[in-house]
Protein backbone atom coordinates (compact mmCIF):
# COMPACT_ATOMS: atom_id res chain seq x y z
CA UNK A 1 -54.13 -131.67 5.88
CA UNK A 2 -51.70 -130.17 3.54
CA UNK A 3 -54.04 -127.19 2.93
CA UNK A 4 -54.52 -126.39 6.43
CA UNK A 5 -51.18 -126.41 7.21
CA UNK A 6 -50.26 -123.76 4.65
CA UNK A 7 -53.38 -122.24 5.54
CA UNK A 8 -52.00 -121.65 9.15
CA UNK A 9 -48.39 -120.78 7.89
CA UNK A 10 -49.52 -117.96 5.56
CA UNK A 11 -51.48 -116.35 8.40
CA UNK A 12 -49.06 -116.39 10.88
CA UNK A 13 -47.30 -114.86 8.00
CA UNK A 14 -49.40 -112.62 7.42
CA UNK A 15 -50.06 -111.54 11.86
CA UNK A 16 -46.30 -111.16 11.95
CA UNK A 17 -46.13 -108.89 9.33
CA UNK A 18 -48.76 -106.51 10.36
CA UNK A 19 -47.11 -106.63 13.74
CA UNK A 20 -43.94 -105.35 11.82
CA UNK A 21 -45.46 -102.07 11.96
CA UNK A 22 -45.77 -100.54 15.28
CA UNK A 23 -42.92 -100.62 18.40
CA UNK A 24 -43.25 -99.76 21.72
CA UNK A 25 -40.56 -97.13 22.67
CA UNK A 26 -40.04 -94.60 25.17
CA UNK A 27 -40.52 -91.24 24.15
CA UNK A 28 -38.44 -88.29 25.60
CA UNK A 29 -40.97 -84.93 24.58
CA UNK A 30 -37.74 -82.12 26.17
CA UNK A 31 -37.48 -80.07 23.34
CA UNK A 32 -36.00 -80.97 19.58
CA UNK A 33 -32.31 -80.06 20.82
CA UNK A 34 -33.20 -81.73 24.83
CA UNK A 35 -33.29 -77.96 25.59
CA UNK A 36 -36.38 -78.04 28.07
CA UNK A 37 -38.25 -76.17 25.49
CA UNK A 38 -41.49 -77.68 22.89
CA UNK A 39 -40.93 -81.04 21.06
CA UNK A 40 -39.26 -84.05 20.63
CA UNK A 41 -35.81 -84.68 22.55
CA UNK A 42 -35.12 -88.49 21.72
CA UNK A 43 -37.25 -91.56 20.60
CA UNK A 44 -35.67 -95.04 21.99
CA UNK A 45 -36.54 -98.28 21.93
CA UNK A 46 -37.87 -99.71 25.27
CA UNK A 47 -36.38 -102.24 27.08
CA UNK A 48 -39.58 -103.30 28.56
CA UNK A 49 -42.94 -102.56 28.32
CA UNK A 50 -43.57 -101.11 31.72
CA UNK A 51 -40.99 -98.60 30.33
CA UNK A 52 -42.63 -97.80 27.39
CA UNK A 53 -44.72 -94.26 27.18
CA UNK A 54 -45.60 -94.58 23.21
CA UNK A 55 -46.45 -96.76 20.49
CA UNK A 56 -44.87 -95.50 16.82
CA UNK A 57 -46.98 -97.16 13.95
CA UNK A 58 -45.72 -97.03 10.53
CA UNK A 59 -48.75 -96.41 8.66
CA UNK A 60 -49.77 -97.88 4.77
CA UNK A 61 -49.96 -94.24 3.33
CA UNK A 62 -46.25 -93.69 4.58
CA UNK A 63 -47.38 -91.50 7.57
CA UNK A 64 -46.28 -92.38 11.21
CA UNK A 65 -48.44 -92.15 13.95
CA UNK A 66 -47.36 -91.44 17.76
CA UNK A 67 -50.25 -93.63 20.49
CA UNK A 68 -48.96 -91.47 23.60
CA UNK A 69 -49.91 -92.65 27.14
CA UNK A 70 -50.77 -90.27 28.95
CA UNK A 71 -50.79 -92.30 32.23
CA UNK A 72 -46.64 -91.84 31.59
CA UNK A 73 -46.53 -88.50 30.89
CA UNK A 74 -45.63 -85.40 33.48
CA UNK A 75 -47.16 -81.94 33.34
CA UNK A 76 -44.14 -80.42 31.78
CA UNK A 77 -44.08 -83.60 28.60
CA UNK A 78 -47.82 -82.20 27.95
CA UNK A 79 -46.61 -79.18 28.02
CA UNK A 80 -43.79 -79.89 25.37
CA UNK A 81 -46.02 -81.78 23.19
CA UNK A 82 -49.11 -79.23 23.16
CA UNK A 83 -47.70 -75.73 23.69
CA UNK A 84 -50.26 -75.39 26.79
CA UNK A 85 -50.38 -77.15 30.10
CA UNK A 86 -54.59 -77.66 29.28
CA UNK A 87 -54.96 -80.25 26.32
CA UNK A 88 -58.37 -79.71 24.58
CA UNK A 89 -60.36 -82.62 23.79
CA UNK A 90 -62.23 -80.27 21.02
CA UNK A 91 -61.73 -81.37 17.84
CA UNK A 92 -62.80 -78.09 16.10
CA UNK A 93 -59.83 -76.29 18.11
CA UNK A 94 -57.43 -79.28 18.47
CA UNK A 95 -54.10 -79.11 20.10
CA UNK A 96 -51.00 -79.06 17.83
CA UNK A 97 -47.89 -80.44 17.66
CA UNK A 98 -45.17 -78.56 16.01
CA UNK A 99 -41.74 -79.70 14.61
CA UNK A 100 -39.81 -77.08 13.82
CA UNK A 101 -37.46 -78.93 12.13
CA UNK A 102 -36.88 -82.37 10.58
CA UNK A 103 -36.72 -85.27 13.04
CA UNK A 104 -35.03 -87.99 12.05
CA UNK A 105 -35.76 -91.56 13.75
CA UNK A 106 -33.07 -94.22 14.75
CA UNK A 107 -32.03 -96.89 11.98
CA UNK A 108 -32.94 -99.28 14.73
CA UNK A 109 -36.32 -98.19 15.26
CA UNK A 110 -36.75 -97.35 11.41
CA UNK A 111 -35.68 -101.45 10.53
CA UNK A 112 -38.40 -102.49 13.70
CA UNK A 113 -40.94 -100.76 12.01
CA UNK A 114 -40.61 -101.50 8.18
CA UNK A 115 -38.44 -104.02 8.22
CA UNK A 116 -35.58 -103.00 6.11
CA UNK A 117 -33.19 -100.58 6.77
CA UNK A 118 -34.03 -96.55 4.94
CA UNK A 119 -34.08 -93.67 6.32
CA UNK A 120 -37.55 -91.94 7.92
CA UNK A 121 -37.50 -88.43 9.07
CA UNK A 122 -40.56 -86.88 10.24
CA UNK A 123 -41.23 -83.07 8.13
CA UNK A 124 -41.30 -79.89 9.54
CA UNK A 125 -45.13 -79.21 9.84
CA UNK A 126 -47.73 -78.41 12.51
CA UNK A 127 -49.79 -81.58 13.43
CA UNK A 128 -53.11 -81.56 15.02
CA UNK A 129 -53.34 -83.49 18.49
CA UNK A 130 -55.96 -86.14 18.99
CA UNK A 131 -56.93 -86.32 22.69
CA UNK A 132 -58.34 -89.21 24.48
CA UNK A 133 -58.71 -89.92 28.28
CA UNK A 134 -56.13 -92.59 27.65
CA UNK A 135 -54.01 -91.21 24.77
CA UNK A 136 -52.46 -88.33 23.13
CA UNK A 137 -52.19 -89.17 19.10
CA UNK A 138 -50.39 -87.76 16.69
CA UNK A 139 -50.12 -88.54 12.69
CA UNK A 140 -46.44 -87.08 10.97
CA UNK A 141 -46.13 -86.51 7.23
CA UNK A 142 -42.76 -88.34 6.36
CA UNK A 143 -40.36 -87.12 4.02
């Protein structure tokens, strides 16, 4: 019985961890200074998940991946986030994403996702767009 029980602690353990990774948040996609113009305005934590437009994992290799909804998005977000108003779902010719400068994330979302309290900033880089009928992803390189 004894077995069984740590059997069913350790993997509880081990399913809360994992989930330790990724957090729903609400992505605002108006420009890196909230000018109206290409990339990311503000990253917050959502209050709920009907409010919620992306899912940030924090990945093994130290990368961080952006799950965007695209249900949530409007015409001019895609058009922040791809350069284009037409996303193409050709992955010869992707999309990309650029960040023209270093973004750095909130210490709250930062501690949600790994747990202990550093400092993550996503690098100034062009990033490829994956495009689904359902989601717009996107994998930083972290500094």
């Amino acid at each position: 019985m004894k077995i069984y029980i740590t059997l069913l602690l350790c993997s509880i353990s081990t399913i809360c961890s994992a989930q330790r990774g990724s957090v729903l948040v609400d992505a605002s996609f108006n420009g890196f200074h909230c000018d109206g113009k290409h990339g990311i305005c503000d990253i917050d934590n959502a209050t709920n998940r009907a409010q919620s437009n992306t899912e940030i994992t924090f990945n093994e290799d130290g990368t961080l991946t952006l799950k965007i909804n695209r249900s949530k998005l409007s015409p001019n977000d895609v058009k922040s986030i791809a350069g284009t108003n037409s996303l193409s779902k050709n992955n010869s010719q992707p999309n990309h994403f650029i960040v023209n400068e270093n973004f750095t994330l909130s210490g709250a979302i930062v501690k949600d996702l790994t747990n202990e309290e550093k400092v993550l900033r996503i690098k100034k880089e062009s990033y490829p767009i994956q495009v689904t009928n359902e989601h717009l992803t996107i994998t930083f390189t972290l500094e």
